[in-house]
Protein backbone atom coordinates (compact mmCIF):
# COMPACT_ATOMS: atom_id res chain seq x y z
CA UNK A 1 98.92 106.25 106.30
CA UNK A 2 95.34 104.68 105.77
CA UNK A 3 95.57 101.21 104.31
CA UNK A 4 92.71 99.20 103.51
CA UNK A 5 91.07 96.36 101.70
CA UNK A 6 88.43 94.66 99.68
CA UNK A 7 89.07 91.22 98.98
CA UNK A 8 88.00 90.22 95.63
CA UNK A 9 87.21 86.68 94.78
CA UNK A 10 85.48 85.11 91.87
CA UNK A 11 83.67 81.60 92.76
CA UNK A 12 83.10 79.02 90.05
CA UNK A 13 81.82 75.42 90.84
CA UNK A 14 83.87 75.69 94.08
CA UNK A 15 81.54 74.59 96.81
CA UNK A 16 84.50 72.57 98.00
CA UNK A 17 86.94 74.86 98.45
CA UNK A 18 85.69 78.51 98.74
CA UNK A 19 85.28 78.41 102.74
CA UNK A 20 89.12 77.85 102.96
CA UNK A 21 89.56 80.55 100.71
CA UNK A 22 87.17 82.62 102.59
CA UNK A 23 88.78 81.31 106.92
CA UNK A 24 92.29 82.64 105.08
CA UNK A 25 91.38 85.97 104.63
CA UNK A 26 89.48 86.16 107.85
CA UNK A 27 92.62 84.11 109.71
CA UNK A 28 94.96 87.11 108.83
CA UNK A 29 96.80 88.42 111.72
CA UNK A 30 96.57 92.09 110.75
CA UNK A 31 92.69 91.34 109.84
CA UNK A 32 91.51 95.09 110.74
CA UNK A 33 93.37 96.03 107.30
CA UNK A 34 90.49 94.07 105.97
CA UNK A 35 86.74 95.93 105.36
CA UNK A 36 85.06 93.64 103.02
CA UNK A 37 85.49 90.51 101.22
CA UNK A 38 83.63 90.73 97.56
CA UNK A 39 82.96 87.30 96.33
CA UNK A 40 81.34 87.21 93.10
CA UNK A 41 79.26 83.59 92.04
CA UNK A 42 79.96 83.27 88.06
CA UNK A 43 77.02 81.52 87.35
CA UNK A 44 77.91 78.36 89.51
CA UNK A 45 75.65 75.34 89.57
CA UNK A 46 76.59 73.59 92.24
CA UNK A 47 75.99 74.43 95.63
CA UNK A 48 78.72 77.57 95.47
CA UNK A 49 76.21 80.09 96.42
CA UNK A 50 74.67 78.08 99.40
CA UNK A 51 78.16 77.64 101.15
CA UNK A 52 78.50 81.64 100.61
CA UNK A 53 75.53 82.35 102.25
CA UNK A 54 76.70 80.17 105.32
CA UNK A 55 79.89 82.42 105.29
CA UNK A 56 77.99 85.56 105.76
CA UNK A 57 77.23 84.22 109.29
CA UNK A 58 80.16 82.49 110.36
CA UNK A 59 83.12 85.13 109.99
CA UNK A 60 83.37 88.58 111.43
CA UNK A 61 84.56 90.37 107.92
CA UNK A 62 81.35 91.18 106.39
CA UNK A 63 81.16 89.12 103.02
CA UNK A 64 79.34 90.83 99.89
CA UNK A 65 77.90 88.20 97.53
CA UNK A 66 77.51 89.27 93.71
CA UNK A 67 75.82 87.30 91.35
CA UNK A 68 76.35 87.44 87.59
CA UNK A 69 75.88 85.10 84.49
CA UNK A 70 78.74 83.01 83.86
CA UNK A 71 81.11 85.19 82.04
CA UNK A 72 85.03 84.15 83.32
CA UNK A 73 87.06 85.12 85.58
CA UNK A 74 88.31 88.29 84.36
CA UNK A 75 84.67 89.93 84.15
CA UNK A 76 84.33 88.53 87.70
CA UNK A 77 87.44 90.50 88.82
CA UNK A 78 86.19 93.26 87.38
CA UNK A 79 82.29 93.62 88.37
CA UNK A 80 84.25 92.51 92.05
CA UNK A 81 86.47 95.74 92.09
CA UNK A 82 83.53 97.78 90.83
CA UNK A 83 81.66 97.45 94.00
CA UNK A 84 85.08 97.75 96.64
CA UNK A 85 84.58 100.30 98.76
CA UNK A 86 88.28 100.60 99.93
CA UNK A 87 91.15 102.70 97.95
CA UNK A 88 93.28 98.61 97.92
CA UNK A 89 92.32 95.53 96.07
CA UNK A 90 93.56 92.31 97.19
CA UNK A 91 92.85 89.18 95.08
CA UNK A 92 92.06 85.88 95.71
CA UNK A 93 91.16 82.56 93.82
CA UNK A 94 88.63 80.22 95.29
CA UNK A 95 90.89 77.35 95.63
CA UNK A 96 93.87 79.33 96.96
CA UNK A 97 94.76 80.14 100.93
CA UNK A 98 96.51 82.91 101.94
CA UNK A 99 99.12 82.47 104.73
CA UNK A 100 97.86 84.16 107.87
CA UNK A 101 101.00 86.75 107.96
CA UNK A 102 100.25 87.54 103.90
CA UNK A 103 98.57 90.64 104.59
CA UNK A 104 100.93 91.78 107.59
CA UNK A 105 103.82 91.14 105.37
CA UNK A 106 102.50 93.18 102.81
CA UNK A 107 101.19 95.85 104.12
CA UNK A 108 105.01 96.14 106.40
CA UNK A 109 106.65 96.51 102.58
CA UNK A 110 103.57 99.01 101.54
CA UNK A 111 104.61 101.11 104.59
CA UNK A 112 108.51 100.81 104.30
CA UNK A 113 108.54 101.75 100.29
CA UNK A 114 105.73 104.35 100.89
CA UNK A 115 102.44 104.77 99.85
CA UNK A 116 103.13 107.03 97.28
CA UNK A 117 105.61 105.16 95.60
CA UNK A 118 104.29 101.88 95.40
CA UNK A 119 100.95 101.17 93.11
CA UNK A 120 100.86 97.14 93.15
CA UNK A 121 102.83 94.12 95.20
CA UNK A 122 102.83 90.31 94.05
CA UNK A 123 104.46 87.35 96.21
CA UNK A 124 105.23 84.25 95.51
CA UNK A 125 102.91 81.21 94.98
CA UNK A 126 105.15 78.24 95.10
CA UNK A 127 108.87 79.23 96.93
CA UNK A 128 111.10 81.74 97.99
CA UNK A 129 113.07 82.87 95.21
CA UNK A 130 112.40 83.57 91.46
CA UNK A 131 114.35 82.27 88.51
CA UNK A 132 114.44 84.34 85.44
CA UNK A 133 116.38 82.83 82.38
CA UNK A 134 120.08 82.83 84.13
CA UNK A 135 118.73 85.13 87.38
CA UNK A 136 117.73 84.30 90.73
CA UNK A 137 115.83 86.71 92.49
CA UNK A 138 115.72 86.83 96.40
CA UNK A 139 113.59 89.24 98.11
CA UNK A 140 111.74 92.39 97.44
CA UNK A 141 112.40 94.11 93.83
CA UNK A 142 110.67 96.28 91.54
CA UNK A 143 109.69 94.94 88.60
CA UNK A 144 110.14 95.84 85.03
CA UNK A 145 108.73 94.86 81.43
CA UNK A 146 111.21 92.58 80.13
CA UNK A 147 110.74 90.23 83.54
CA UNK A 148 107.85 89.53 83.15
CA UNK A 149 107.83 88.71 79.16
CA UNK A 150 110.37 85.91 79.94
CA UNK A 151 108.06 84.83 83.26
CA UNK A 152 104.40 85.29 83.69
CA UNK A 153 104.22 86.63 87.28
CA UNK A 154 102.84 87.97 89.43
CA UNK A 155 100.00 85.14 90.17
CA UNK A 156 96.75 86.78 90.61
CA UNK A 157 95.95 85.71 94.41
CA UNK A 158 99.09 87.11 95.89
CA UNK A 159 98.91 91.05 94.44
CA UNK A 160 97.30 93.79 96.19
CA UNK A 161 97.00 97.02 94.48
CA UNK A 162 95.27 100.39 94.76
CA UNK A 163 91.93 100.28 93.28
CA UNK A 164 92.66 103.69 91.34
CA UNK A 165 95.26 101.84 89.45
CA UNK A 166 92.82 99.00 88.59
CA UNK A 167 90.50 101.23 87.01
CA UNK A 168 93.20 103.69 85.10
CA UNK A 169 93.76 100.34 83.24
CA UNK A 170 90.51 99.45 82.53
CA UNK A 171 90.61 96.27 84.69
CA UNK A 172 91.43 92.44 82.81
CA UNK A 173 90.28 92.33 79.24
CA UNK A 174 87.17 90.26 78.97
CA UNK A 175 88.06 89.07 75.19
CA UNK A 176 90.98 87.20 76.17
CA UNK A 177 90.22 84.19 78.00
CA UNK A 178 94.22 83.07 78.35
CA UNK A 179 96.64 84.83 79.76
CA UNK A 180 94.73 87.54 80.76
CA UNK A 181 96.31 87.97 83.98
CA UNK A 182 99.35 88.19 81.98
CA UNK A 183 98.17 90.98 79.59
CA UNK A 184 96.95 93.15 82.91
CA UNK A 185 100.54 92.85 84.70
CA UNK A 186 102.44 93.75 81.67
CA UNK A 187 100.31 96.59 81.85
CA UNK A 188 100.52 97.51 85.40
CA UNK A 189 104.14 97.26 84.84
CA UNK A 190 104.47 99.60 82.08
CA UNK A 191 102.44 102.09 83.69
CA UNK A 192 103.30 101.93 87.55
CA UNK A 193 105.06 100.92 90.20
CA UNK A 194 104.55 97.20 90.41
CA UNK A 195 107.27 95.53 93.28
CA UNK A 196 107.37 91.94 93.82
CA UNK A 197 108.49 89.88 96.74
CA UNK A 198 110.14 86.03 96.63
CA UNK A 199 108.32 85.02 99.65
CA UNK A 200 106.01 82.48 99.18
CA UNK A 201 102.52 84.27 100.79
CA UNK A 202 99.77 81.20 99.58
CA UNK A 203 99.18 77.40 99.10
CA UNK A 204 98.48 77.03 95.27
CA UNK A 205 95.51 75.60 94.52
CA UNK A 206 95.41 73.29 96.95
CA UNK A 207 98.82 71.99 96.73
CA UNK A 208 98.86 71.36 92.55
CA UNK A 209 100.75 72.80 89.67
CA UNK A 210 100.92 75.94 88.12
CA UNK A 211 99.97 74.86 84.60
CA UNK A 212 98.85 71.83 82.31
CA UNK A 213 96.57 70.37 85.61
CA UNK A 214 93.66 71.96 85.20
CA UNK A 215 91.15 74.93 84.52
CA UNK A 216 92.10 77.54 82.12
CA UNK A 217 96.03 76.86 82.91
CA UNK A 218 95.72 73.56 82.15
CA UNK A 219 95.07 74.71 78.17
CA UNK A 220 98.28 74.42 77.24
CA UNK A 221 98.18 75.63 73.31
CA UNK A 222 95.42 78.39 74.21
CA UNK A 223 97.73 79.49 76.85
CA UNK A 224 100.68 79.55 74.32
CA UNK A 225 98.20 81.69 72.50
CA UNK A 226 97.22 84.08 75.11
CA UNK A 227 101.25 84.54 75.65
CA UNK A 228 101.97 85.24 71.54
CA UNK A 229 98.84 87.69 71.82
CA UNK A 230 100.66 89.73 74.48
CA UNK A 231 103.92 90.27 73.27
CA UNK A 232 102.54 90.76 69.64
CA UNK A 233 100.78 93.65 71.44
CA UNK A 234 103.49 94.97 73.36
CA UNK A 235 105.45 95.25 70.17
CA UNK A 236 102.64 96.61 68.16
CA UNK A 237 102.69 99.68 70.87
CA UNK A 238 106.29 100.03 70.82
CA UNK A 239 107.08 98.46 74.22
CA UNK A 240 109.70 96.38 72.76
CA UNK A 241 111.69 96.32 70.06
CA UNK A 242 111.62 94.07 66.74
CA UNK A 243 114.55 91.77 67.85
CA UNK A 244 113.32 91.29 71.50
CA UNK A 245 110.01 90.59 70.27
CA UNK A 246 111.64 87.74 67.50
CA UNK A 247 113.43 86.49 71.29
CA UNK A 248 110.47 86.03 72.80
CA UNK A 249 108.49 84.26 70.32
CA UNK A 250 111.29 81.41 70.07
CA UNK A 251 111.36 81.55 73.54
CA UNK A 252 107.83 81.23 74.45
CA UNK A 253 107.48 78.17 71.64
CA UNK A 254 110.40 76.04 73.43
CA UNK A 255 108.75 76.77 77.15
CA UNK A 256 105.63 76.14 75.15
CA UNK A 257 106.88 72.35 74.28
CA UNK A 258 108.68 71.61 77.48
CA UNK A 259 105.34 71.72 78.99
CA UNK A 260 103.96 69.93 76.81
CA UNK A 261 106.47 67.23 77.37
CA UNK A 262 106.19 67.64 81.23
CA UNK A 263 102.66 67.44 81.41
CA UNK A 264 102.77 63.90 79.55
CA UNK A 265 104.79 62.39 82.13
CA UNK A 266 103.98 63.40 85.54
């Protein structure tokens, strides 16, 4: 069983923090399951692409820089994947760290599922269980459609997946700047085997919240948006059913405000 990886990671305006992002994947203790990171500069203007080129000569994994126009983070993903040169994909944000076992651990699950029966594996980005409406989840499952319609995981930096699956899908859409990661997983989902494990396998972000903080998550109402857009387009391809689909949009309106109303006092 060959297993190995290109790390993709798109860099915008993160001079700060994309070395950390960087010393995690090259801290991994299984680190020979990694052949190239892929780090691709959206049109940064601050001194992103300076600190990259200081990478390139102080860790071991060679580092491929890509340079593009700023265009977003999904058709950063994308242009990354098209240049990996290894059958896995493993993503990673500029302002998120692996843990050092987060490759070991997931390549151990890879193995014991088999190959050929797993196409994509998410982990947790915050703790070590799951909570969906009334169910809490606790170790390795596979996931289905309905899942993640009530809760938008898995978060992009802790999946790995094999690149032909990627490109079967078409990659993330570039004309939905919201929930795109969202759209792509439902996707992978419907399609192929997509497992998902309650260990936590990154620091967030450097320690913040998941949404209404900042960047494209902290959008609240376009994010609300991006979440309407993909169940109206699960149901207009018969994914789910009329009355699910009614669920979900009351659903998705009251999460919608209690976000809101969270994000106003903390």
């Amino acid at each position: 069983m060959c297993i190995m990886f290109s790390v993709v990671i798109p860099a915008y305006n993160c001079a700060d923090v994309i070395e950390d992002a960087i010393n995690s994947v090259c801290k991994q203790s299984v680190k020979e399951y990694i052949g190239e990171i892929i780090v691709i500069n959206d049109g940064s203007t601050d001194d992103t692409l300076n600190v990259l080129e200081q990478c390139k000569s102080k860790f071991e994994i060679p580092i491929v820089i890509l340079n593009q126009q700023n265009s977003g983070v999904s058709k950063a993903r994308n242009e990354g994947v098209k240049k990996a040169n290894y059958d896995w994909i493993a993503f990673l944000d500029s302002d998120d760290e692996w843990f050092d076992d987060k490759i070991e651990r997931q390549v151990d699950i890879i193995k014991k599922i088999g190959i050929d029966n797993i196409d994509a594996l998410g982990g947790s980005f915050m703790n070590d269980k799951l909570k969906i409406l009334f169910k809490t989840y606790i170790g390795l499952f596979k996931v289905n459609i309905k899942q993640i319609c009530f809760k938008n995981f898995p978060q992009p930096s802790t999946v790995v997946m094999k690149k032909s699956v990627f490109d079967e899908i078409g990659g993330f859409s570039i004309s939905q700047k919201y929930a795109e990661d969202g759209n792509f997983f439902l996707k992978v989902c419907d399609r192929y085997n997509l497992y998902y494990d309650t260990k936590q396998v990154l620091l967030f972000g450097h320690g913040k919240r998941g949404f209404g903080v900042e960047g494209l998550s902290g959008n609240l109402k376009e994010m609300h948006r991006g979440n309407m857009n993909n169940i109206a387009e699960l149901y207009s391809e018969k994914k789910i059913g009329y009355i699910f689909y009614s669920f979900l949009r009351l659903f998705y309106f009251a999460k919608y405000i209690r976000r809101i109303l969270i994000s106003k006092v903390s």
